[in-house]
Structure formats: structure tokens, C-alpha cells
C-alpha atoms as a PDB file:
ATOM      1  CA  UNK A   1       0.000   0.000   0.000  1.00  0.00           C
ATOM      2  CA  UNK A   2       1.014   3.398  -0.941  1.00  0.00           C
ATOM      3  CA  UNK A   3       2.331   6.007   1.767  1.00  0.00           C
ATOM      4  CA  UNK A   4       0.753   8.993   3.027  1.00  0.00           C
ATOM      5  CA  UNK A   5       2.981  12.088   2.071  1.00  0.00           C
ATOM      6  CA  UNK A   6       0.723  14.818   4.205  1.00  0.00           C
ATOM      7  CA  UNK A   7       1.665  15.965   7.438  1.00  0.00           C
ATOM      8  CA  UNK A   8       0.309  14.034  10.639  1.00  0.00           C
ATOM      9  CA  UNK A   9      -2.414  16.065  12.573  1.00  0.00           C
ATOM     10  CA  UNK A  10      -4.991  15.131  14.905  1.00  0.00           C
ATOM     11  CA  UNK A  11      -8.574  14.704  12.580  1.00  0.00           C
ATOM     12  CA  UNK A  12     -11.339  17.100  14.783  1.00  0.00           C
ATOM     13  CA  UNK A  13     -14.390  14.809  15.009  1.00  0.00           C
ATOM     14  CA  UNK A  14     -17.544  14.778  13.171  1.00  0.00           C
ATOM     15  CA  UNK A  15     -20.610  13.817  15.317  1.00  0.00           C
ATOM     16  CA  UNK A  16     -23.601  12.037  12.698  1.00  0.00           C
ATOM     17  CA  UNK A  17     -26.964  12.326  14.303  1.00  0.00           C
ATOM     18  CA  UNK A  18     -29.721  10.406  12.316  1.00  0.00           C
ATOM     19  CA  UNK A  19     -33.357  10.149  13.807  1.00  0.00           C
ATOM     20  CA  UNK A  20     -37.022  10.194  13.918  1.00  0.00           C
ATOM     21  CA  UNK A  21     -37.625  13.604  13.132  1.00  0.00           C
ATOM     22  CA  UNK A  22     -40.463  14.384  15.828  1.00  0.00           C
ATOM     23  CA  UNK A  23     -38.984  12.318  18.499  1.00  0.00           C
ATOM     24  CA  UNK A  24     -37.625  14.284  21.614  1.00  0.00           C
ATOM     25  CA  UNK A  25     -34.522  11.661  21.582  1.00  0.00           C
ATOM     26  CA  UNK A  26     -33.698  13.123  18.099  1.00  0.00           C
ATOM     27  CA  UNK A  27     -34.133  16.421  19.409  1.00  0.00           C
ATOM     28  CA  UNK A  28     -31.364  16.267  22.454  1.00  0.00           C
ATOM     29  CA  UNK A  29     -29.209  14.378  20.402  1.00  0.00           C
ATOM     30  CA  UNK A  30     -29.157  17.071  18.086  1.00  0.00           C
ATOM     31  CA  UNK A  31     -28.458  19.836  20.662  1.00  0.00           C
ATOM     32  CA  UNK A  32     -26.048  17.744  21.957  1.00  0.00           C
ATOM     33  CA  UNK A  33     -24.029  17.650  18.583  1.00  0.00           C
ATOM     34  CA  UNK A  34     -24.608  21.193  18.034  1.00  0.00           C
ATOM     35  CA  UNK A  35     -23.402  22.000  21.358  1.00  0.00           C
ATOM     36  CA  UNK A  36     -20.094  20.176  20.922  1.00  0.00           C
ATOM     37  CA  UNK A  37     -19.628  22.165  18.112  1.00  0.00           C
ATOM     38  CA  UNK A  38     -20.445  25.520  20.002  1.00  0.00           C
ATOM     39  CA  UNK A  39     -18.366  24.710  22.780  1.00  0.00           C
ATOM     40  CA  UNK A  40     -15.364  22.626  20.913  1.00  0.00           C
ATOM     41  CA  UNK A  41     -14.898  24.313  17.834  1.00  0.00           C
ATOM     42  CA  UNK A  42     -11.520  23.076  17.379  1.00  0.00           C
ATOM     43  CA  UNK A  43     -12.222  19.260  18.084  1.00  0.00           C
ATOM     44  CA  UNK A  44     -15.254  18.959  16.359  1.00  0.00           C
ATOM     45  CA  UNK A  45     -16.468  19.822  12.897  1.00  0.00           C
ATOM     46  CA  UNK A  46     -19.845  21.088  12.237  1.00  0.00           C
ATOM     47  CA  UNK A  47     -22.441  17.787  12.871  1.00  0.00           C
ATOM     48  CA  UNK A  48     -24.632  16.383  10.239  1.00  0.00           C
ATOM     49  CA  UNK A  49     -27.692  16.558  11.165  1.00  0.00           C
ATOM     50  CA  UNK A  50     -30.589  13.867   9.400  1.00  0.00           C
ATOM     51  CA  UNK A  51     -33.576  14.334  10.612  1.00  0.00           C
ATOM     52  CA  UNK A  52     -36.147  11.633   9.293  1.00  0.00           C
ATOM     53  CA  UNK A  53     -39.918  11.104   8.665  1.00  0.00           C
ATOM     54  CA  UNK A  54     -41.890   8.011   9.988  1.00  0.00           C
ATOM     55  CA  UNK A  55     -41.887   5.851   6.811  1.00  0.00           C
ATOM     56  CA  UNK A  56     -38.334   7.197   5.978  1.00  0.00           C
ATOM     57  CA  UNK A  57     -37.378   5.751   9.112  1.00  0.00           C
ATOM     58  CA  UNK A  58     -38.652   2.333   9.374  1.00  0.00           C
ATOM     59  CA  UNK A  59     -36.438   2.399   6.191  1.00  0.00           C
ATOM     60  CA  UNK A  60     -33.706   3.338   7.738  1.00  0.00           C
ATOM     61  CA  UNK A  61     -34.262   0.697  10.359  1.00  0.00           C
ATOM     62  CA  UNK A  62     -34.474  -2.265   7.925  1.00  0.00           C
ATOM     63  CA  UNK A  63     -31.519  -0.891   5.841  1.00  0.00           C
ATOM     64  CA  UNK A  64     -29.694  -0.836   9.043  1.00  0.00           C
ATOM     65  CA  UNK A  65     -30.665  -4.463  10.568  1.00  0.00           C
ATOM     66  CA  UNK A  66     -28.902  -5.882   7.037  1.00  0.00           C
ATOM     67  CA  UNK A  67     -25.262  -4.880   8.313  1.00  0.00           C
ATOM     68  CA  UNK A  68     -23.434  -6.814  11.157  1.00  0.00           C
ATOM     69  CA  UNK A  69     -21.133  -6.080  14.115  1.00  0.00           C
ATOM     70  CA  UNK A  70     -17.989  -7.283  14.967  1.00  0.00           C
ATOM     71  CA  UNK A  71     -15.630  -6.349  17.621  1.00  0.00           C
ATOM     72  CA  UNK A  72     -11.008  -6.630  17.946  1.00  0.00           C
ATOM     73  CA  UNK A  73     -10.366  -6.348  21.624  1.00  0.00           C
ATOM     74  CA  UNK A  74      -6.909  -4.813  21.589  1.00  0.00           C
ATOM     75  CA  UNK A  75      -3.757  -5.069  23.505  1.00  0.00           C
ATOM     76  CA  UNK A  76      -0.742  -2.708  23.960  1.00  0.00           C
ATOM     77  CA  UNK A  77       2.504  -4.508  24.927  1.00  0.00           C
ATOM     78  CA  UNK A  78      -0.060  -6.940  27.200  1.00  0.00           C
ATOM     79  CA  UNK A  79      -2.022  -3.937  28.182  1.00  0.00           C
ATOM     80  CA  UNK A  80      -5.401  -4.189  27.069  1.00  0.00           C
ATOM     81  CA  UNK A  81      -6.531  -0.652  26.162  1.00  0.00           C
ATOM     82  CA  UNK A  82      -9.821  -1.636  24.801  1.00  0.00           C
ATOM     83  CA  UNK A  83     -12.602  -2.361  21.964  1.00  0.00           C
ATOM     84  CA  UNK A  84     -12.748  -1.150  18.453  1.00  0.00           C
ATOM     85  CA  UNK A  85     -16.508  -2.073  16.938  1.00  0.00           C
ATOM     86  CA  UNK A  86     -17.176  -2.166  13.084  1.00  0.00           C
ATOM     87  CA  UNK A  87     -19.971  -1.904  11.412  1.00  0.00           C
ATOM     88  CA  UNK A  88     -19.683  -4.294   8.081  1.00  0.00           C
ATOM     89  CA  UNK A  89     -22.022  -3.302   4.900  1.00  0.00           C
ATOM     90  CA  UNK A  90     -22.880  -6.419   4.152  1.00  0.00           C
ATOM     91  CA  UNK A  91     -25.670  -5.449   1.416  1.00  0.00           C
ATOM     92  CA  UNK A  92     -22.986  -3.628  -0.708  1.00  0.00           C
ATOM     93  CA  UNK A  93     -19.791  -5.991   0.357  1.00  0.00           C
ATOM     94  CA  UNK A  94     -21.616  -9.418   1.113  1.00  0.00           C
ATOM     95  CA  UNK A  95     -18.204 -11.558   0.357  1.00  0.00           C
ATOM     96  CA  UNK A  96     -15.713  -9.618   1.628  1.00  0.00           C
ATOM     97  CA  UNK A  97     -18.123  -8.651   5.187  1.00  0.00           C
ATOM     98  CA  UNK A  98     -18.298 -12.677   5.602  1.00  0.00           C
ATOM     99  CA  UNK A  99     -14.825 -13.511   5.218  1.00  0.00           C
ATOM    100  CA  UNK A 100     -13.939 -10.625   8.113  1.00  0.00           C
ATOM    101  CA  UNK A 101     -16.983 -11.674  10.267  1.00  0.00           C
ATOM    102  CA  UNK A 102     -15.693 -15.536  10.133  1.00  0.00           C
ATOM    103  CA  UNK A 103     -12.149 -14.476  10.347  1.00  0.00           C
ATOM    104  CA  UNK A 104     -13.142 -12.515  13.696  1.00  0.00           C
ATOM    105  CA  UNK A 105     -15.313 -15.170  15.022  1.00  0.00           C
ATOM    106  CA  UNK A 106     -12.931 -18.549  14.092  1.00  0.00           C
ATOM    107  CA  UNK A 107     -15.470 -20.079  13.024  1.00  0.00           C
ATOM    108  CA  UNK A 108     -13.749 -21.555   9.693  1.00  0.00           C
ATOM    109  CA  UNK A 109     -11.432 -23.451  11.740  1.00  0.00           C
ATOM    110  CA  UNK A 110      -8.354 -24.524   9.220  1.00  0.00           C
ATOM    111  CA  UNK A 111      -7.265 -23.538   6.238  1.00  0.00           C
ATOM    112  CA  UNK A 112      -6.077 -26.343   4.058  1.00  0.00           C
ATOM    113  CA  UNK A 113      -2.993 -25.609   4.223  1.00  0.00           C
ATOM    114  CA  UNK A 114      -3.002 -25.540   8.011  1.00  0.00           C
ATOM    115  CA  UNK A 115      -3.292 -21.747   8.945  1.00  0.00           C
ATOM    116  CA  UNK A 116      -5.458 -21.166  11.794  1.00  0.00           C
ATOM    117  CA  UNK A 117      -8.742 -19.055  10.022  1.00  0.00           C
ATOM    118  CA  UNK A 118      -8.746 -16.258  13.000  1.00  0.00           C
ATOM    119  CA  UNK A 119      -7.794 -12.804  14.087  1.00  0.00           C
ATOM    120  CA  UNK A 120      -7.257 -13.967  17.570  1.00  0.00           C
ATOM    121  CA  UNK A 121      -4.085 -13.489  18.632  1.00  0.00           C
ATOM    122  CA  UNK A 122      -2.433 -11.787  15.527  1.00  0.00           C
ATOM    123  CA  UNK A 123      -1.360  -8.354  15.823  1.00  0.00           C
ATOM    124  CA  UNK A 124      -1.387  -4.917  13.977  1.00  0.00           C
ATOM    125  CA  UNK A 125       2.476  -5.005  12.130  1.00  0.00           C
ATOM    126  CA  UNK A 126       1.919  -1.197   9.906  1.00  0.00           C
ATOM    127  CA  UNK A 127       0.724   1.893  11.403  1.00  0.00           C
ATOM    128  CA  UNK A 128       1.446   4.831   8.638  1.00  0.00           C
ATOM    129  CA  UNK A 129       1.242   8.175  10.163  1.00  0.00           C
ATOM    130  CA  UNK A 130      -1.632  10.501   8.555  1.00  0.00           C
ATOM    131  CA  UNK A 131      -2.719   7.013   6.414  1.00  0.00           C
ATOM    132  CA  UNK A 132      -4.205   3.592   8.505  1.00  0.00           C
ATOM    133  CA  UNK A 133      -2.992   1.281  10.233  1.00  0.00           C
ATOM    134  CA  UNK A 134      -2.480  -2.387   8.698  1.00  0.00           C
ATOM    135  CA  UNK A 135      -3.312  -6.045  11.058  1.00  0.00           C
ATOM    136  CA  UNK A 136      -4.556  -9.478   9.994  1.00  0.00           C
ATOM    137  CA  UNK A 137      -1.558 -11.510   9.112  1.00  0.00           C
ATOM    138  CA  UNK A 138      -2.336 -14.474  10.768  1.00  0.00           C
ATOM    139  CA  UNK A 139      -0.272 -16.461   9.651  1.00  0.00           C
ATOM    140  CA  UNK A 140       3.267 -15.126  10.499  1.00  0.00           C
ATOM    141  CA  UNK A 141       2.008 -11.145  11.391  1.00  0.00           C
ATOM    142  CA  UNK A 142       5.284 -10.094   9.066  1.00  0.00           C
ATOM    143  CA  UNK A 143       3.121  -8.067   6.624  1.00  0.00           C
ATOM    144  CA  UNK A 144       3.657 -10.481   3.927  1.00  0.00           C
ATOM    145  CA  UNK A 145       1.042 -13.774   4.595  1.00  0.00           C
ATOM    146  CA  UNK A 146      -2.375 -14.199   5.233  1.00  0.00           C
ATOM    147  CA  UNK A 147      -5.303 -15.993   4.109  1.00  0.00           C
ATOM    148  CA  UNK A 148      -8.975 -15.858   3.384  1.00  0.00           C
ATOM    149  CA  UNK A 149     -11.976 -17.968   4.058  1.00  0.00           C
ATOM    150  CA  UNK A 150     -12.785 -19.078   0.619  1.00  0.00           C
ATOM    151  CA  UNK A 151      -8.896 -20.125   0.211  1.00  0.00           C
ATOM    152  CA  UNK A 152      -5.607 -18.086  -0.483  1.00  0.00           C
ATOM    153  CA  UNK A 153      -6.932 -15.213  -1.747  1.00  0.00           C
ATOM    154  CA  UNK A 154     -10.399 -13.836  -3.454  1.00  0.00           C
ATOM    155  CA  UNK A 155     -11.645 -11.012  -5.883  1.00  0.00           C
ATOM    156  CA  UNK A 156     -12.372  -7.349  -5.672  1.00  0.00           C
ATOM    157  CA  UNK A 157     -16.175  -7.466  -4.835  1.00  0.00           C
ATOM    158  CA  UNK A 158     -16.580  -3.631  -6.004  1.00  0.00           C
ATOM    159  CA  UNK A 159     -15.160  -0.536  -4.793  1.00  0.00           C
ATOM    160  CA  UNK A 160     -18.538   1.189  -4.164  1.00  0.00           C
ATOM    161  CA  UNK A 161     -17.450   2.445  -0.628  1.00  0.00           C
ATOM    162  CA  UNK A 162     -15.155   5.635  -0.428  1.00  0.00           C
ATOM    163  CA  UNK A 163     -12.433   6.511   1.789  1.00  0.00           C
ATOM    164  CA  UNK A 164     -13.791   9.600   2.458  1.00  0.00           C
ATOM    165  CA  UNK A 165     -13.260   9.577   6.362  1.00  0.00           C
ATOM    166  CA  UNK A 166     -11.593   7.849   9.077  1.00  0.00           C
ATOM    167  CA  UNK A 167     -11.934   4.590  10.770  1.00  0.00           C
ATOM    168  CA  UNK A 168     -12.627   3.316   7.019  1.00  0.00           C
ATOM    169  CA  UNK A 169     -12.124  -0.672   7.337  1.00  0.00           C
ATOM    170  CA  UNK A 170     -10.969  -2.482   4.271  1.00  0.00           C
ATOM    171  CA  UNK A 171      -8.850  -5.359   2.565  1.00  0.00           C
ATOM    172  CA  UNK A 172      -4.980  -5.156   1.647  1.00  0.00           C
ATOM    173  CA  UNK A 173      -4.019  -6.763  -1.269  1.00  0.00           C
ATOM    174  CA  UNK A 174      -1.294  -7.406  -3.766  1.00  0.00           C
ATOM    175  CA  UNK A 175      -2.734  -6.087  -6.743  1.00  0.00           C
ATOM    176  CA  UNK A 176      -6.136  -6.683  -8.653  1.00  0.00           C
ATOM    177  CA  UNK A 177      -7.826  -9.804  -7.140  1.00  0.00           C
ATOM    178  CA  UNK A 178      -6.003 -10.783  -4.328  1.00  0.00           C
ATOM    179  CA  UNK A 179      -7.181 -10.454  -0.872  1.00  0.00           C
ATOM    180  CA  UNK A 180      -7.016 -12.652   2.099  1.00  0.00           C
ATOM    181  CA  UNK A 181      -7.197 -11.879   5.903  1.00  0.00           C
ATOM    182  CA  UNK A 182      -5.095  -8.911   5.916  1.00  0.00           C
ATOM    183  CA  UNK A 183      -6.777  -5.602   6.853  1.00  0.00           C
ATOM    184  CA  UNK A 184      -6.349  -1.339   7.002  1.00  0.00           C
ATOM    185  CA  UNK A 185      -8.395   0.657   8.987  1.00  0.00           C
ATOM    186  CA  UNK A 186      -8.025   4.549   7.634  1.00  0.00           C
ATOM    187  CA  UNK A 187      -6.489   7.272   9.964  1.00  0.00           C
ATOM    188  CA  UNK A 188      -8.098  10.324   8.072  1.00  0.00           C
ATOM    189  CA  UNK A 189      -9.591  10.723   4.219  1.00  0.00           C
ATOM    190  CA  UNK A 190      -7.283   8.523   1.911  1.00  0.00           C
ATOM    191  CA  UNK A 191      -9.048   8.733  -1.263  1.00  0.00           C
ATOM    192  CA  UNK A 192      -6.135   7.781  -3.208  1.00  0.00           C
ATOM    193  CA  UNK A 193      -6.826   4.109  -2.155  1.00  0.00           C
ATOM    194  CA  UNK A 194     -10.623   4.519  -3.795  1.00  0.00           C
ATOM    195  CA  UNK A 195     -10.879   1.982  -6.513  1.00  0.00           C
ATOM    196  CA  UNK A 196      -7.727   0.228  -5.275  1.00  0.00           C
ATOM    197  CA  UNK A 197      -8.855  -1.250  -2.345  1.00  0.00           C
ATOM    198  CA  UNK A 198     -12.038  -2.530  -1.231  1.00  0.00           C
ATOM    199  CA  UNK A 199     -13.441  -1.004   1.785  1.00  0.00           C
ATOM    200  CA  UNK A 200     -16.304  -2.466   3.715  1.00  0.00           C
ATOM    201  CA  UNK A 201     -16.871  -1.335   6.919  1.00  0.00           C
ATOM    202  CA  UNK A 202     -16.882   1.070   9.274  1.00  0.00           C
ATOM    203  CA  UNK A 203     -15.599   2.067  12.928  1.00  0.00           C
ATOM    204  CA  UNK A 204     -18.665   3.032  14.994  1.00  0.00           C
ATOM    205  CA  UNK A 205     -16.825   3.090  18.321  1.00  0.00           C
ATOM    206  CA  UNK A 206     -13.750   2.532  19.612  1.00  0.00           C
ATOM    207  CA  UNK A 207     -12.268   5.827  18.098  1.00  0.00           C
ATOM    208  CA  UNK A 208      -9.999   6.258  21.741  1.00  0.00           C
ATOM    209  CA  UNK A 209      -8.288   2.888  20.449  1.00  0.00           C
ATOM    210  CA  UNK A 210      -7.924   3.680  17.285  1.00  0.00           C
ATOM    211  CA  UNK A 211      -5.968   6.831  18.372  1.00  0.00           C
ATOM    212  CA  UNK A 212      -3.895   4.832  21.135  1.00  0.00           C
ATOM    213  CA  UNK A 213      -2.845   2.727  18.267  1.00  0.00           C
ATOM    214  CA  UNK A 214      -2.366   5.300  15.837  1.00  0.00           C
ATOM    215  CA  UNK A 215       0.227   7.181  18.823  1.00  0.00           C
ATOM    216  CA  UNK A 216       2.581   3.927  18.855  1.00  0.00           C
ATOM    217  CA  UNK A 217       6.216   4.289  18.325  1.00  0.00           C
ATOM    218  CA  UNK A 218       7.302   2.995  15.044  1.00  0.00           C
ATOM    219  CA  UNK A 219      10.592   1.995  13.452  1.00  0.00           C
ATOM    220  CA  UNK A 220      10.096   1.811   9.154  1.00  0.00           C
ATOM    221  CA  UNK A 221       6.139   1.822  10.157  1.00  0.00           C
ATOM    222  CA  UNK A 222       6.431  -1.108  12.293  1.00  0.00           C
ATOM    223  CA  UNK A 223       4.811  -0.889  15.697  1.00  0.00           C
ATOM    224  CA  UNK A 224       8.606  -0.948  18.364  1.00  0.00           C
ATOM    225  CA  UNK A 225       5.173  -2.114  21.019  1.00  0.00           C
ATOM    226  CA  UNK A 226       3.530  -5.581  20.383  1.00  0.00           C
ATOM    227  CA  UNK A 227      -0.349  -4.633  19.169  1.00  0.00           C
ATOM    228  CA  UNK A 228      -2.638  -7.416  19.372  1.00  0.00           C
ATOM    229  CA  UNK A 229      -5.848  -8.614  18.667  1.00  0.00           C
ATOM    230  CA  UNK A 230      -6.837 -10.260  21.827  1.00  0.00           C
ATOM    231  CA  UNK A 231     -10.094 -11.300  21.262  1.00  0.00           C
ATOM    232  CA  UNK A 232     -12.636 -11.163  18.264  1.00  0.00           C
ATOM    233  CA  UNK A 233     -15.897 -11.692  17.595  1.00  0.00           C
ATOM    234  CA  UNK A 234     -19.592 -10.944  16.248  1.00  0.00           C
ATOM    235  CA  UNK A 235     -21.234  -7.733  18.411  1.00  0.00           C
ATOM    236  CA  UNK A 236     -24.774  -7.671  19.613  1.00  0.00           C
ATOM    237  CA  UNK A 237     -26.013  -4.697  20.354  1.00  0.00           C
END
């Protein structure tokens, strides 16, 4: 993957507030976000704001109940420092959102060749300032193995989903057509991966961990700390 030639910054925050329009929850969620904004102006950018009518919602609802959860529970140098939650789009990404929701949960066991088909206990080996940060090498967590569900590697299911903000999850890969367990999650905007990589997910909390990690000491982009996936799984709300 391609470096990141912009100078590091911290990314001020951008609270999304979506909601039944004439609910009163909708309403003090949105002065909430509003108020961060007022009273934060230089860690938060202006909210979006998406207020929603009754049959617009129960859309939004069933829309919603078609992507899955899945959580890395994350350790510095033994330390656990906490959870970082994704939110997968399986309607748009339905093959690549499986093979990270089985690689999370273990549930595929063995590879054929013997590699042990879960996160678990594989660390994060990249972290490029200003870019993402790179895990999901499970078989030797040098940077340079890994392995998918359906085999080796598997296609580029599209490139609908955008880079267009951080916590982006997607796949690393090797060239056209050639992804397997290995993972980025994006540290700001990186639009110059769009239509490189397939992205398929989301952070939706977590963003403290994500920042821990991003904040590790690095020699040539490789973590001097040991950061490690200790646990994985499906999330239930």
C-alpha cells in the first residue's frame, strides 16, 4: 500500500446524528451535537444533522438491521486498552463482510494448508502516520502472509465504498484480485486508495483505540510495542 505524504495532525471529530424527526430523543441528540460544536470548535467539525420522517425511518431501520457487528479487543505490549466495533455493509460488500466476520469469530477453523482461520491473537504489524494502520496476518504477522476464508486469496467485490473519512475498514491486497485476511483501517480521508482497495466497513466506536494505536512508536512503520488482537468476535447490540 502506498504512503501517506501529508503531514500528521490530529482529525477534529464529526458527530452524525440520524433520527425520527419528531422524536424528543432526536431532538437532544441534536443539541447535543450542536453543542459540541459551540463549545469545541476546534475538536469537532460542524455535525450532520438527518432528521427523518416516519416511513423514511422504518427504512432506515431495515436498511440498518442488514449490516453486522464485529468487535477486535486490543492489547498494547499486554495492556489491554480496549474495543474497536465495526460496522460491516454487508448489502454492498456481502463476500468480503463474511470472510472478516468468520475471520473474527474462528469459526472456519483450518485452512487447508493448516493456517489457523482467526484474528485472535495476531497483531497490527503497519501503522502509517496521517494514512491507517495495517493487522490481519495471521499467519506469520510479518506483513507479507495471510489468508482468506474461501482459500488463499479472493476477488475485488466492487469498490462502491469511499475513503472519504476515518476509521474506514478495508482489505490489503497485492494487486487486482487478491485479498485474504489482511486488513487497514483509515487514519483520516485517503481517497487515493478509492478503486484500489475494497473497503467495507466502518468504525462506529472505539475511536480512543484507534488513536492509542495510531500514537505507537514505530521503526520503518512497524509498531517498536507488540499490538494485538486479543479477542474477536460478532457484536450484539
Amino acid at each position: 500500500m502506498a504512503n501517506s505524504s501529508q503531514t500528521p495532525h490530529e482529525q477534529p471529530l464529526q458527530v452524525k446524528v440520524v433520527g425520527l424527526f419528531k422524536s424528543s430523543s432526536f431532538q437532544i441528540a441534536k443539541s447535543a451535537a450542536e453543542s459540541l460544536k459551540s463549545n469545541y470548535p476546534s475538536k469537532f467539525e460542524d455535525p450532520i444533522i438527518v432528521p427523518v420522517q416516519e416511513f423514511a425511518w422504518d427504512q432506515y431501520l431495515q436498511e440498518k438491521k442488514r449490516h453486522d457487528f464485529v468487535f477486535l479487543d486490543i492489547s498494547i505490549d499486554f495492556y489491554p486498552i480496549g474495543r474497536l466495533i465495526f460496522e460491516l455493509y454487508c448489502d454492498t460488500c456481502p463476500k468480503t463482510c463474511k470472510n472478516f466476520q468468520i475471520l473474527c469469530t474462528g469459526k472456519a477453523g483450518f485452512s487447508q494448508s493448516g493456517i489457523r482461520l482467526h484474528y485472535t491473537g495476531s497483531i497490527f504489524h503497519r501503522v502509517v502516520r496521517n494514512g491507517w494502520i495495517q493487522g490481519g496476518d495471521i499467519v506469520a504477522g510479518k506483513g507479507d502472509g495471510g489468508e482468506s476464508i474461501y482459500g488463499p486469496t479472493f476477488e475485488d467485490e466492487n469498490f462502491s465504498i469511499p475513503h472519504n473519512k476515518r476509521g474506514v475498514l478495508g482489505m490489503v491486497n497485492k494487486g487486482h484480485h487478491s485479498n485474504g485476511s489482511q486488513f487497514y483501517i483509515t487514519l483520516q480521508a485517503t481517497p487515493y486508495l478509492d478503486r484500489k482497495y475494497v473497503a467495507f466497513g466502518q468504525l462506529v466506536e472505539g475511536t480512543d483505540v484507534l488513536h492509542q494505536l495510531e500514537l505507537v512508536p514505530t521503526e520503518n512503520e512497524r509498531p517498536i510495542q507488540q499490538c494485538v488482537i486479543i479477542d474477536s468476535g460478532e457484536f450484539y447490540a
